[in-house]
Protein backbone atom coordinates (compact mmCIF):
# COMPACT_ATOMS: atom_id res chain seq x y z
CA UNK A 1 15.00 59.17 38.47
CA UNK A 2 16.29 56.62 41.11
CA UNK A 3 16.82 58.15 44.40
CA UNK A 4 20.67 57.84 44.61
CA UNK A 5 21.55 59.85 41.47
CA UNK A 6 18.43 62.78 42.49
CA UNK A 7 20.05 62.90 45.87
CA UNK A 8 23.65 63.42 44.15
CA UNK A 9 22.19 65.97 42.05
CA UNK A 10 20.52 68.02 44.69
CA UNK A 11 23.79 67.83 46.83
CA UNK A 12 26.22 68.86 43.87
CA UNK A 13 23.46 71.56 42.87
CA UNK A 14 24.02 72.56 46.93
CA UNK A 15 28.01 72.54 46.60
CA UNK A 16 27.60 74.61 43.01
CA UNK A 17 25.23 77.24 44.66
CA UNK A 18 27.88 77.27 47.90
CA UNK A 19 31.29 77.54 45.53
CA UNK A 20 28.98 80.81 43.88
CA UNK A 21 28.71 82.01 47.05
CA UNK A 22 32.44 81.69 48.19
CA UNK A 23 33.77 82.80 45.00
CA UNK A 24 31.27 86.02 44.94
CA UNK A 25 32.42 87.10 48.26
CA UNK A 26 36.05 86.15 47.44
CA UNK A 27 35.76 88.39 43.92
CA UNK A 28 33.78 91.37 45.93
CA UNK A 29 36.88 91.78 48.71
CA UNK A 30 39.21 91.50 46.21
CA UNK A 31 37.44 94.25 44.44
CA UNK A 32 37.01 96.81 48.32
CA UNK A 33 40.75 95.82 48.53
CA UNK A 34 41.60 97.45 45.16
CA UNK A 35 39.15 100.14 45.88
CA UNK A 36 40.71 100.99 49.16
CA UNK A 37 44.11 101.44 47.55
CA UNK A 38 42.40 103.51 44.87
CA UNK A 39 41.47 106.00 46.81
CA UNK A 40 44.30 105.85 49.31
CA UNK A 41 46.29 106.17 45.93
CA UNK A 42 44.61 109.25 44.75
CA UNK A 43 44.57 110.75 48.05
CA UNK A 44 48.35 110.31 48.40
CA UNK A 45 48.24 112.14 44.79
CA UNK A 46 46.41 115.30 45.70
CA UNK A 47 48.02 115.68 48.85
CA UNK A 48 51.24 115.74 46.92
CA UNK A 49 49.69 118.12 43.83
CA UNK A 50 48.33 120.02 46.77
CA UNK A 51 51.67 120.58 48.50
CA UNK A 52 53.75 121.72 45.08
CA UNK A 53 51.37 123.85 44.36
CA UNK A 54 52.07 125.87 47.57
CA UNK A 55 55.87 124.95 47.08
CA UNK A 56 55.04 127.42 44.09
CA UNK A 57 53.45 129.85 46.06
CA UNK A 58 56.14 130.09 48.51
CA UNK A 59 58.45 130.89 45.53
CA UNK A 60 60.47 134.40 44.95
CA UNK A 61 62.00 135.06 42.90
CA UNK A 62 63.33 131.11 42.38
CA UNK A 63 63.83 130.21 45.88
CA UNK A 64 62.01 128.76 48.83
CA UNK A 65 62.99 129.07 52.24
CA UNK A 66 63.34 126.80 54.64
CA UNK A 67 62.00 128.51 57.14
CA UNK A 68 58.73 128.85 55.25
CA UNK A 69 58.22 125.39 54.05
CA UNK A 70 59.55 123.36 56.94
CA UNK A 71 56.03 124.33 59.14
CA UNK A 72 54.34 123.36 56.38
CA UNK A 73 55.65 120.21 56.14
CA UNK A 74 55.79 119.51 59.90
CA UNK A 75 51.75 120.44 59.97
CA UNK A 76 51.16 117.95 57.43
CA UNK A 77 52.72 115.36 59.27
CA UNK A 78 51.44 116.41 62.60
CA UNK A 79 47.90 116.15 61.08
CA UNK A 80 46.92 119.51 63.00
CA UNK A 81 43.58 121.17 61.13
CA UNK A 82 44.04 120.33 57.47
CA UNK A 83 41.32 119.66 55.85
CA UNK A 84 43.80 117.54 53.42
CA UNK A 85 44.50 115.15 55.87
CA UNK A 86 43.53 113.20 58.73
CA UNK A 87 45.09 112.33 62.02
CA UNK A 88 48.14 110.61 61.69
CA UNK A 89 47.71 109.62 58.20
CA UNK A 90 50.63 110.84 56.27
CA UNK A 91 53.84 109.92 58.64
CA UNK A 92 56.75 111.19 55.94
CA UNK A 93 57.25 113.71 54.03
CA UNK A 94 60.14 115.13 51.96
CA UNK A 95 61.03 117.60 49.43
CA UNK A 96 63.60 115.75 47.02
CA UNK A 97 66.97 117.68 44.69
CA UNK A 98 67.86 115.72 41.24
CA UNK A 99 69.99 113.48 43.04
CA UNK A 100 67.29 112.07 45.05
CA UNK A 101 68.64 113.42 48.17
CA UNK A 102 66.01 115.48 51.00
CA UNK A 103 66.58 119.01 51.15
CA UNK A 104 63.57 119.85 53.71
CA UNK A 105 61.97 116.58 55.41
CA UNK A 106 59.31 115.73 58.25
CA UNK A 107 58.33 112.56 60.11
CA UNK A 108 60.22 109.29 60.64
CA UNK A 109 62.69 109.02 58.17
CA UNK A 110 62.77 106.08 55.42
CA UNK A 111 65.10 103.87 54.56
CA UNK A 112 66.83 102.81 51.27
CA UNK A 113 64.93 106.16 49.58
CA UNK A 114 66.12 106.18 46.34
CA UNK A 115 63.65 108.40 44.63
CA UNK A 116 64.46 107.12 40.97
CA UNK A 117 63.24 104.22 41.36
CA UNK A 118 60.16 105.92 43.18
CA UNK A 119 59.55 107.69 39.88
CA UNK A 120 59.51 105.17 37.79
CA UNK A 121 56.97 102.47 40.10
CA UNK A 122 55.36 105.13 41.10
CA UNK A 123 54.75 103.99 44.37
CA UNK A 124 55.82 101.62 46.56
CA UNK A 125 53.49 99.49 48.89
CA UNK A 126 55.17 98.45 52.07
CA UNK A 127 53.49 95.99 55.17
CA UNK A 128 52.28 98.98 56.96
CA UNK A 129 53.29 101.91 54.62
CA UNK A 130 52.03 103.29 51.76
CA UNK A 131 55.17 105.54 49.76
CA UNK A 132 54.15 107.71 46.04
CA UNK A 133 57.17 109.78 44.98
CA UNK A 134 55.63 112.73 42.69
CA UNK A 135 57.50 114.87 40.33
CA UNK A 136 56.96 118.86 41.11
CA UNK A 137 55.99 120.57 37.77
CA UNK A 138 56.93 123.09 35.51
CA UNK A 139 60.78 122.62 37.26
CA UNK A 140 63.82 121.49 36.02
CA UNK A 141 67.56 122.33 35.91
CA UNK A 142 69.13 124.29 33.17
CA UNK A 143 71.16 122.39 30.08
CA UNK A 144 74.90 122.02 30.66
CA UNK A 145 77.28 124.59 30.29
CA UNK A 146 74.22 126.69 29.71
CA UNK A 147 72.21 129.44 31.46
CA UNK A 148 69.06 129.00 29.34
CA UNK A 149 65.62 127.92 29.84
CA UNK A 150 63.30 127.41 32.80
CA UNK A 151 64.45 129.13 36.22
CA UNK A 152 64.79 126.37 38.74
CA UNK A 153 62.85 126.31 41.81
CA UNK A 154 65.87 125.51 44.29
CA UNK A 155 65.49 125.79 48.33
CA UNK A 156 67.49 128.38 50.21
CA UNK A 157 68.62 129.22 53.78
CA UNK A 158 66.95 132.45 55.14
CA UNK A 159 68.64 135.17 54.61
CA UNK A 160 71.08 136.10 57.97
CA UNK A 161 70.91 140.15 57.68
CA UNK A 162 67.28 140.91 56.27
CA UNK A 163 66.62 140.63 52.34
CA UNK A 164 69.99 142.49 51.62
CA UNK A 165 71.83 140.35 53.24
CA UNK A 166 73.31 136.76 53.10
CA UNK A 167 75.13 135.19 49.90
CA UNK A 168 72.09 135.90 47.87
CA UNK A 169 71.85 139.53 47.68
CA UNK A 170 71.69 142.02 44.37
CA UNK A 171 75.42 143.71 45.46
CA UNK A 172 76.85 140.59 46.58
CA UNK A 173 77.32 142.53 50.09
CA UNK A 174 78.04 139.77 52.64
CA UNK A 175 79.51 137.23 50.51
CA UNK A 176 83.24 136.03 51.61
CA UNK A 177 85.86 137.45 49.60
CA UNK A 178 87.88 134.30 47.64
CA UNK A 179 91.11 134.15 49.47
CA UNK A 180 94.02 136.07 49.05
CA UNK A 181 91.74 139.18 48.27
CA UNK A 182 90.51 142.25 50.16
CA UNK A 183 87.14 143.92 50.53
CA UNK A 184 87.01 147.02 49.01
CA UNK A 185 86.09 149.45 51.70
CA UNK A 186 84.79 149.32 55.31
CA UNK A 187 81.21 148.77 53.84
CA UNK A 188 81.98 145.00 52.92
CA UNK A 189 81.36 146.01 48.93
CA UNK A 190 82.77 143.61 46.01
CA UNK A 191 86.60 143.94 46.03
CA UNK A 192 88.21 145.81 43.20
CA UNK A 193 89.02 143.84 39.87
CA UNK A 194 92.33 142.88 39.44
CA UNK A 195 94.74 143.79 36.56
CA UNK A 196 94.22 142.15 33.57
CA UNK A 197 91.52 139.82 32.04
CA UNK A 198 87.79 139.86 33.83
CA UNK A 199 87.44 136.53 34.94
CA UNK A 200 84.36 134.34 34.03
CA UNK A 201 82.08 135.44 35.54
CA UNK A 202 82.22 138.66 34.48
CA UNK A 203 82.62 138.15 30.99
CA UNK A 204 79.97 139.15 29.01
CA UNK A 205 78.49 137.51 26.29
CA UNK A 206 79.64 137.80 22.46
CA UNK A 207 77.24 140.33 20.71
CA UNK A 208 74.37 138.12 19.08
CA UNK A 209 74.22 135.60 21.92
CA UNK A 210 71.14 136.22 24.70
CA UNK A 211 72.19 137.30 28.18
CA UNK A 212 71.48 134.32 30.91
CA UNK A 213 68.94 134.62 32.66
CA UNK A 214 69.66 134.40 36.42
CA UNK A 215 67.59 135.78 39.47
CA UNK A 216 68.82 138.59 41.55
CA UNK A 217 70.37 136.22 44.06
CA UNK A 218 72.65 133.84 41.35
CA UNK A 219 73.64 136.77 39.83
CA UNK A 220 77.19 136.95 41.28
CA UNK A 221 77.44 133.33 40.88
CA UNK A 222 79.83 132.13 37.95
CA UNK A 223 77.91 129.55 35.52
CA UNK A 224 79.39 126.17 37.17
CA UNK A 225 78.72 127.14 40.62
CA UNK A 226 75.12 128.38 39.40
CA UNK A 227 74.74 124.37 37.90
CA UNK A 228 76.31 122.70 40.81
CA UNK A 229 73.68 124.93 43.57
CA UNK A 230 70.75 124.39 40.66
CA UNK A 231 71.94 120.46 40.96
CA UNK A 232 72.16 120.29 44.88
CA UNK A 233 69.23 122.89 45.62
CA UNK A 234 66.66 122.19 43.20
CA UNK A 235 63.26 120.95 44.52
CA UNK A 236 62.56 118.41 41.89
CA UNK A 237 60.27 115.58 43.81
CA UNK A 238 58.52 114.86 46.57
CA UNK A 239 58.13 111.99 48.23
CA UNK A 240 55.00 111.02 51.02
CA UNK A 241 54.57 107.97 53.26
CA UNK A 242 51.26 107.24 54.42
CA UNK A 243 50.14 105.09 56.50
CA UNK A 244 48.18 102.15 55.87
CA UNK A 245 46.43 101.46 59.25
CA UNK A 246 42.97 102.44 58.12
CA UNK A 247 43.17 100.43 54.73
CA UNK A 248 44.25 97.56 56.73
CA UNK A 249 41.47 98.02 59.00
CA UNK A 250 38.87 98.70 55.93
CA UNK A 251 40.16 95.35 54.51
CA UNK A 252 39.97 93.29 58.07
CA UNK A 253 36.49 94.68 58.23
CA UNK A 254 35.54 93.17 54.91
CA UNK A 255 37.24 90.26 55.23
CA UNK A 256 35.17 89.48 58.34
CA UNK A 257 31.99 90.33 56.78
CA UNK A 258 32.88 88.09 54.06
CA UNK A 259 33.66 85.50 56.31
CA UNK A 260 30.92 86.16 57.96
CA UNK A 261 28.47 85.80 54.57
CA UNK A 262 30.60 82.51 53.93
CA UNK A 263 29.84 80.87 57.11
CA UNK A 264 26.39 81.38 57.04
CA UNK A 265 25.87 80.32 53.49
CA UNK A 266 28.24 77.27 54.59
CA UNK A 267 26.00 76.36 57.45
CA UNK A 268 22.89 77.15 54.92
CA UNK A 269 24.33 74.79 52.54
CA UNK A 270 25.05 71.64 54.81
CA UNK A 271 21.22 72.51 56.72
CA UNK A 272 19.88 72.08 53.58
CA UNK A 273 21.61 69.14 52.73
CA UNK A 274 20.58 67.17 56.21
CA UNK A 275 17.22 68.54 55.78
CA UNK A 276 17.08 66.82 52.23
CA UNK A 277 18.76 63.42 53.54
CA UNK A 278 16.34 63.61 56.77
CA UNK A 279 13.45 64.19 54.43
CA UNK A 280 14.21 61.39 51.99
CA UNK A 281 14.48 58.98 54.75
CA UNK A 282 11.38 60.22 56.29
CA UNK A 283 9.78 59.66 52.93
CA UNK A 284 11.44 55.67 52.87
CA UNK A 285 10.82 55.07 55.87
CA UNK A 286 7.31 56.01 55.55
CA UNK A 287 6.60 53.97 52.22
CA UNK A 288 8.59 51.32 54.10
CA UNK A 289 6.02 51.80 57.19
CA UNK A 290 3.28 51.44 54.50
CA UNK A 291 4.88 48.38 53.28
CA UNK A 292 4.95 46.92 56.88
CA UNK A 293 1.66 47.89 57.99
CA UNK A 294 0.40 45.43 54.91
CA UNK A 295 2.79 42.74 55.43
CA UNK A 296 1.75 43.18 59.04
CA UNK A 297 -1.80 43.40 58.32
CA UNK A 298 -0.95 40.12 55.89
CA UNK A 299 0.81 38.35 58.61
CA UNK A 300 -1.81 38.93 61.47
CA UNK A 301 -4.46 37.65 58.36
CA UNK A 302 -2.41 34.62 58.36
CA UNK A 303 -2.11 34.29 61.74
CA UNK A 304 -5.62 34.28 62.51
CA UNK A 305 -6.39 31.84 60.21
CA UNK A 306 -3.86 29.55 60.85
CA UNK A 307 -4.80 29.63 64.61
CA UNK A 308 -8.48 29.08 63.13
CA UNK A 309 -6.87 25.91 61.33
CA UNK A 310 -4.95 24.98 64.79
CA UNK A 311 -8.07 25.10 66.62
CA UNK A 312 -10.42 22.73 64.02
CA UNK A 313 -7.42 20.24 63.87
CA UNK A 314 -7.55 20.05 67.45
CA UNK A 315 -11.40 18.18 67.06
CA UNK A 316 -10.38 15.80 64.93
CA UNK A 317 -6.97 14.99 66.80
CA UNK A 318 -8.96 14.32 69.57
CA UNK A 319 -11.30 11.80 68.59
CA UNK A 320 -8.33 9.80 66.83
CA UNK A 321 -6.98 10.04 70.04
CA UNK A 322 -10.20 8.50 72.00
CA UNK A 323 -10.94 5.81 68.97
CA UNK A 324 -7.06 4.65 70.05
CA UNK A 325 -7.90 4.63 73.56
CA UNK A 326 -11.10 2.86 72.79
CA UNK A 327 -8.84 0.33 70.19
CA UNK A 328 -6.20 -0.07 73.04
CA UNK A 329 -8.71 -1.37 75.82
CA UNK A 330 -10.88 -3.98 73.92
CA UNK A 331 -9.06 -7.30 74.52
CA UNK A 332 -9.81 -9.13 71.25
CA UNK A 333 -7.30 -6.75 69.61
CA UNK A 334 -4.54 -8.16 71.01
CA UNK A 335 -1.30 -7.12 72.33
CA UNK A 336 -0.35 -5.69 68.75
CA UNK A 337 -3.45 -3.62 68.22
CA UNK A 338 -2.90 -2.20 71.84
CA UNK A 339 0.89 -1.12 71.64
CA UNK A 340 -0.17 0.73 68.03
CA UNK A 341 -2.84 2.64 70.03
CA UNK A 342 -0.75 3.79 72.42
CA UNK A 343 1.67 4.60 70.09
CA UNK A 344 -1.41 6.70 68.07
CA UNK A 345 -1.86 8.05 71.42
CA UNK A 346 1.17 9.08 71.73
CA UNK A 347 1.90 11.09 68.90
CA UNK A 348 -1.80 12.83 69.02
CA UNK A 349 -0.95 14.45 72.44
CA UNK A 350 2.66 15.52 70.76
CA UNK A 351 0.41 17.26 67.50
CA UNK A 352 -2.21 18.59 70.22
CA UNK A 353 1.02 20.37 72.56
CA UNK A 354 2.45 21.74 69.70
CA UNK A 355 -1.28 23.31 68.21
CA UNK A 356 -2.10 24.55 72.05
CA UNK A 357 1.59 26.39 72.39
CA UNK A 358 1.50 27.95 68.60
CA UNK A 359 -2.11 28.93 69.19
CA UNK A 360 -1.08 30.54 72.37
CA UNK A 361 1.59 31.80 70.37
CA UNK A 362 -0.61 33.81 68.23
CA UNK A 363 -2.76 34.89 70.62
CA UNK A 364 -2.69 38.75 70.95
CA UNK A 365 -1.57 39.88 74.33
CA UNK A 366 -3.22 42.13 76.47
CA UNK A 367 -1.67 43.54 79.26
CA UNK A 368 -3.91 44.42 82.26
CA UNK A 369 -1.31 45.55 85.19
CA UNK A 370 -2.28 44.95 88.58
CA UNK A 371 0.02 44.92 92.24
CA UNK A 372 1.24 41.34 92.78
CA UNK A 373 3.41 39.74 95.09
CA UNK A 374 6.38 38.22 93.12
CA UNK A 375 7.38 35.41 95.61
CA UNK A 376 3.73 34.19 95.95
CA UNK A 377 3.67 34.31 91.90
CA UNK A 378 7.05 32.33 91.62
CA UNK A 379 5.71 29.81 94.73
CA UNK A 380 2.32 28.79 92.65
CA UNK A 381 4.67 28.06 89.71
CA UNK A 382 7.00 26.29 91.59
CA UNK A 383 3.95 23.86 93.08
CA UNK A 384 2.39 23.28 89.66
CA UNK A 385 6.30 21.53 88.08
CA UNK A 386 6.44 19.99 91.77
CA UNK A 387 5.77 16.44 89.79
CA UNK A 388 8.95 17.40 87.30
CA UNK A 389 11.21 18.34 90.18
CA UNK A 390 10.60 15.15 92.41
CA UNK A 391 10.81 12.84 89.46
CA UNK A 392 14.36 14.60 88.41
CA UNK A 393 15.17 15.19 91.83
CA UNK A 394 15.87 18.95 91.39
CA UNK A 395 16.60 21.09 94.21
CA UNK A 396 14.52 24.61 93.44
CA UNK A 397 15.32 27.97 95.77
CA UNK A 398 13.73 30.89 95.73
CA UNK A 399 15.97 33.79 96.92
CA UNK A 400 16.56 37.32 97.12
CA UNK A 401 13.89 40.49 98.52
CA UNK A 402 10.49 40.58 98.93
CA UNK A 403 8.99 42.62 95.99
CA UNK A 404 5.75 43.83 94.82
CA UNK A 405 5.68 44.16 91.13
CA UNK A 406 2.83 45.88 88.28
CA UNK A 407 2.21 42.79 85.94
CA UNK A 408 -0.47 41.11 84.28
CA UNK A 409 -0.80 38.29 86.46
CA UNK A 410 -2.05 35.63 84.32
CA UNK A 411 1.07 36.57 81.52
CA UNK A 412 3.55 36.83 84.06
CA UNK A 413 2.92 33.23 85.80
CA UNK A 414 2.71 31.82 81.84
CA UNK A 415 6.61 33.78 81.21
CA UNK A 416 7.89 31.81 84.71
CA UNK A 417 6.29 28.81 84.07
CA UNK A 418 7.80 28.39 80.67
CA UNK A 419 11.52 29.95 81.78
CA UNK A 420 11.00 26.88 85.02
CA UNK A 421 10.06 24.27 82.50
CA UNK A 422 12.74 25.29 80.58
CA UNK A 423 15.09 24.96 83.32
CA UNK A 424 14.05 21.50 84.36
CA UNK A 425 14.22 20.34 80.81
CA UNK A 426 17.97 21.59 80.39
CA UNK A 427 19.04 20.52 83.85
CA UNK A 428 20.56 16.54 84.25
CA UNK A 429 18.84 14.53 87.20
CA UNK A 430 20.04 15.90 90.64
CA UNK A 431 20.71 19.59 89.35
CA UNK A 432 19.53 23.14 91.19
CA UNK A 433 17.66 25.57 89.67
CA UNK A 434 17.72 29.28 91.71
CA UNK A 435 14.46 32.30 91.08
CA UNK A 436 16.18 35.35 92.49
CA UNK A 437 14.51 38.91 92.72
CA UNK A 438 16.46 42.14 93.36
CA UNK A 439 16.12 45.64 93.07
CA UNK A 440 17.78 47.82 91.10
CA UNK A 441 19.25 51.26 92.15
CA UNK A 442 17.03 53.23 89.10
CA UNK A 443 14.23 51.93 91.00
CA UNK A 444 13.27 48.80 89.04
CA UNK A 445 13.96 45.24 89.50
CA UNK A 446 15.12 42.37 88.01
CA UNK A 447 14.27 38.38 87.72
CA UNK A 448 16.70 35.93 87.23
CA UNK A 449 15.99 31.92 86.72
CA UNK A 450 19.58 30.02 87.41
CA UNK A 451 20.20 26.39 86.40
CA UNK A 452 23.31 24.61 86.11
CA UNK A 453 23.17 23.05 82.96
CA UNK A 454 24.97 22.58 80.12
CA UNK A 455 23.76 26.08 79.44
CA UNK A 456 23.58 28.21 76.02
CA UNK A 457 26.38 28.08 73.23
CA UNK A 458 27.15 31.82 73.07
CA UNK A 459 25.86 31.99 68.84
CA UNK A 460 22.59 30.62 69.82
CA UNK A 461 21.99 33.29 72.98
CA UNK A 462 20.16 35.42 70.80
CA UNK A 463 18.49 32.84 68.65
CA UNK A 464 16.45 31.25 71.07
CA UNK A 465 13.96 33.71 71.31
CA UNK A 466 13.00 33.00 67.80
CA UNK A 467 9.99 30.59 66.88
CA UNK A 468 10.92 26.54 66.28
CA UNK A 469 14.17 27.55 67.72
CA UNK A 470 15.37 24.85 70.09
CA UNK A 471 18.57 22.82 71.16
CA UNK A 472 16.36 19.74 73.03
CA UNK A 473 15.19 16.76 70.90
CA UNK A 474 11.63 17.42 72.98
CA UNK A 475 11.04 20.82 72.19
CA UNK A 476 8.66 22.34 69.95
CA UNK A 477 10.36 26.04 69.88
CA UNK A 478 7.88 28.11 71.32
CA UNK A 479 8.28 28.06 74.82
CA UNK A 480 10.71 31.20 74.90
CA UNK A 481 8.97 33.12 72.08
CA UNK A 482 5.72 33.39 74.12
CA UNK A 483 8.18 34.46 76.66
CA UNK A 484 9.78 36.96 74.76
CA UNK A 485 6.16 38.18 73.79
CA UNK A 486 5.18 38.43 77.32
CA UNK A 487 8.20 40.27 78.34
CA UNK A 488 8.30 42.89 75.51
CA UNK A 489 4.11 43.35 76.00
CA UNK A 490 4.86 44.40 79.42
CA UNK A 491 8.09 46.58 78.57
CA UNK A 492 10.77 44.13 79.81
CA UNK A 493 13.83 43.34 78.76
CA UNK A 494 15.37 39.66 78.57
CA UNK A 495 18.56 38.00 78.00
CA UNK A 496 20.59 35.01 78.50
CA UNK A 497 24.02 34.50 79.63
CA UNK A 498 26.49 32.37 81.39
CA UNK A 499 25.91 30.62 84.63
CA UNK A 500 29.03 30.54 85.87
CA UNK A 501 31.20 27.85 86.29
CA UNK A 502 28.26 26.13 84.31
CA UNK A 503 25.01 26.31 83.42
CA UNK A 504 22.56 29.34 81.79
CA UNK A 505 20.61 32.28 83.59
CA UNK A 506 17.57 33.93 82.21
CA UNK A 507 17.53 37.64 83.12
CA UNK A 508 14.08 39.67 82.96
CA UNK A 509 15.15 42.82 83.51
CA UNK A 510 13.12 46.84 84.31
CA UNK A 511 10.43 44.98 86.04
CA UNK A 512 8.39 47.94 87.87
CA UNK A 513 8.16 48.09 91.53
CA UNK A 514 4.85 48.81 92.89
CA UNK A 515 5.25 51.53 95.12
């Protein structure tokens, strides 16, 4: 398998395994949400079974107080010792007629109730409220225009005068008389029936047909005004609102745990995936330092042997070059015979330059640092090119401090003397050439060699440094390599750039100052 397409596998097979991740935790808070609101749901339910079934204890007879529920309901919402409830968790409560109206509440009251449409969702999920709307059992309101069936459970006022009294009494003692008519004696008892027909309510039923059935308390009622109390009065639903701040804060706290799983298996995912690219290009790089070490090894082979080859030509070359100098002196050759010797002459010393520089081009270099004084260095340089300078009339200065450098000395006078030679070679008859030596403020120091030539084109600044590289019709090209070999053997740096107005400087650069 070719490395590109196994390292797109492993990084899609890292992006599957992470989207398995994400999707896991996404599917598990999705399923704590649902279970939170499952069992808020069913709690909501049993709180509300709970409280109809004491609505039913409270009953007599068909009613419920008020003044027996409402505590009831205001404990619940209070969240005093219940073990039903906790603190603060159910914030509304309310006992619901037919009509969907409250007839005993507790808590902040809700808006838009319409207890319907509470029936049939079943419950209603607000931003920070949680509202179920329950039915109360076993209750409901007698058929029209009939007495019979189930009693209603309908909510009362507390009697003002003890059991006996009140609207709701056996006698009907208490009760306003209708107007226009007259109690029947200082004792408040029913008034006495007027001539004629009985009216409704007091007619009884045709023989055949069951009584009603009516508690003690509706039994002075007449049948319409028994439906319209059963309508208004009858505890049919009730209706809770809880609220929602621990299921929020169940879900928050899962959510950040998710997010918490997803950001680690995030940061898993893309560590893995660097480790894998690092570890790839560890393992190229490391066949590719293989492959270097033999071309190296190779090279160096080559190197050696073509040095080897330099140095036998050199024997030859140089008795061609004394038979010519021999040829060139006897005088029956004639003036012919001597010009083509020195012309032989001529181009042997030109071979024999170029096989000493690319033999001291592939020399190894060893460094041995010592303390040396880099004026006096520059100075014995400067004497051995004094023939070159007089002869092109060059004016040389060496400037700037005083400094004592670490350097091989024997490398270090070879890097100046090629840089100066270099300089004299570029420079027209006439023109300066400046050695300057400063120190740095990180502590090191640096060597420039000035001339003001027709310096360096700016594409062939980094160019020279390479072997048979040259711009002068003289040059063999491996002046500034050994240069370049010296300097990097010794941990320089070196560059060259513009001698302004005109002309090229050669900058050796982190040169160590001997303390």
């Amino acid at each position: 398998m070719e490395p590109t397409r196994r390292r797109l596998l492993v990084y899609g097979l890292l992006v599957g395994v992470w989207a398995v991740v994400v999707g896991w935790q996404v599917e598990e808070h999705a399923r704590m949400r649902e279970y939170a609101r499952s069992n808020l749901r069913n709690r909501s339910k049993d709180i509300a079974n709970t409280l109809g079934a004491f609505i039913r204890r409270l009953e007599f007879r068909g009613a419920v107080f008020r003044d027996r529920l409402q505590p009831v309901l205001d404990e619940l919402v209070n969240g005093r010792t219940n073990e039903l409830v906790t603190s603060g968790e159910v914030i509304f409560v309310a006992v619901l007629n037919t009509a969907g109206d409250p007839l005993a509440s507790a808590g902040n009251a809700l808006t838009n109730l319409n207890q319907a449409d509470l029936i049939q969702e079943g419950e209603r999920w607000g931003r920070h409220t949680l509202t179920v709307a329950c039915p109360i059992k076993g209750v409901s309101v007698p058929p029209e225009g009939g007495t019979n069936g189930p009693l209603p459970l309908v909510m009362v006022e507390p009697p003002t005068n003890g059991m006996r009294g009140g609207p709701f009494n056996r006698r009907g003692e208490g009760r306003p008389p209708p107007d226009g008519m007259e109690t029947n004696g200082p004792g408040g008892g029913p008034p006495a029936p007027p001539p004629g027909p009985r009216p409704d309510r007091e007619r009884r039923p045709p023989e055949g047909e069951p009584r009603p059935r009516r508690p003690f308390w509706a039994r002075n009622l007449t049948d319409p005004e028994f439906q319209a109390l059963s309508r208004k009065s009858e505890m049919h639903g009730i209706v809770l609102s809880l609220s929602l701040e621990n299921y929020l804060a169940i879900c928050e706290g899962d959510f950040f745990l998710r997010a918490i799983i997803t950001f680690f298996a995030t940061i898993s995912a893309l560590s893995t995936g660097v480790a894998w690219r690092n570890l790839a290009k560890t393992a190229d790089l490391q066949i590719r330092l293989v492959r270097a070490s033999e071309l190296n090894s190779h090279l160096k082979e080559l190197s050696l042997a073509a040095a080897g080859l330099a140095h036998e030509t050199r024997n030859p070359l140089n008795i061609i070059r004394g038979l010519a100098h021999i040829i060139s002196r006897q005088p029956e050759g004639g003036a012919e015979a001597r010009q083509k010797s020195r012309e032989i002459i001529n181009e042997a010393d030109k071979v024999a330059a170029q096989l000493n520089e690319f033999i001291n081009y592939s020399r190894p270099r060893e460094v041995r640092p010592a303390r040396l004084g880099l004026a006096t260095v520059v100075n014995e340089v400067v004497r051995t090119l004094a023939f070159d300078l007089e002869e092109k009339r060059i004016n040389l200065r060496v400037g700037g401090e005083v400094l004592t450098v670490e350097a091989d000395e024997q490398l270090l006078r070879q890097a100046l003397f090629n840089l100066i030679l270099n300089a004299v070679q570029a420079v027209q008859e006439g023109g300066e050439i400046e050695v300057v030596a400063e120190r740095r403020a990180s502590g090191g120091a640096v060597l420039e060699i000035r001339d003001n030539g027709p310096g360096v084109a700016p594409e062939h600044r980094a160019e020279i440094f390479r072997p048979y590289f040259t711009t002068q019709k003289s040059g063999t090209g491996l002046g500034l390599a050994v240069v370049q070999q010296i300097v990097l053997a010794h941990g320089w740096e070196i560059e060259c750039t513009a001698n302004e107005p005109r002309g090229a400087i050669f900058r050796i650069s982190h040169l160590r100052v001997a303390a």
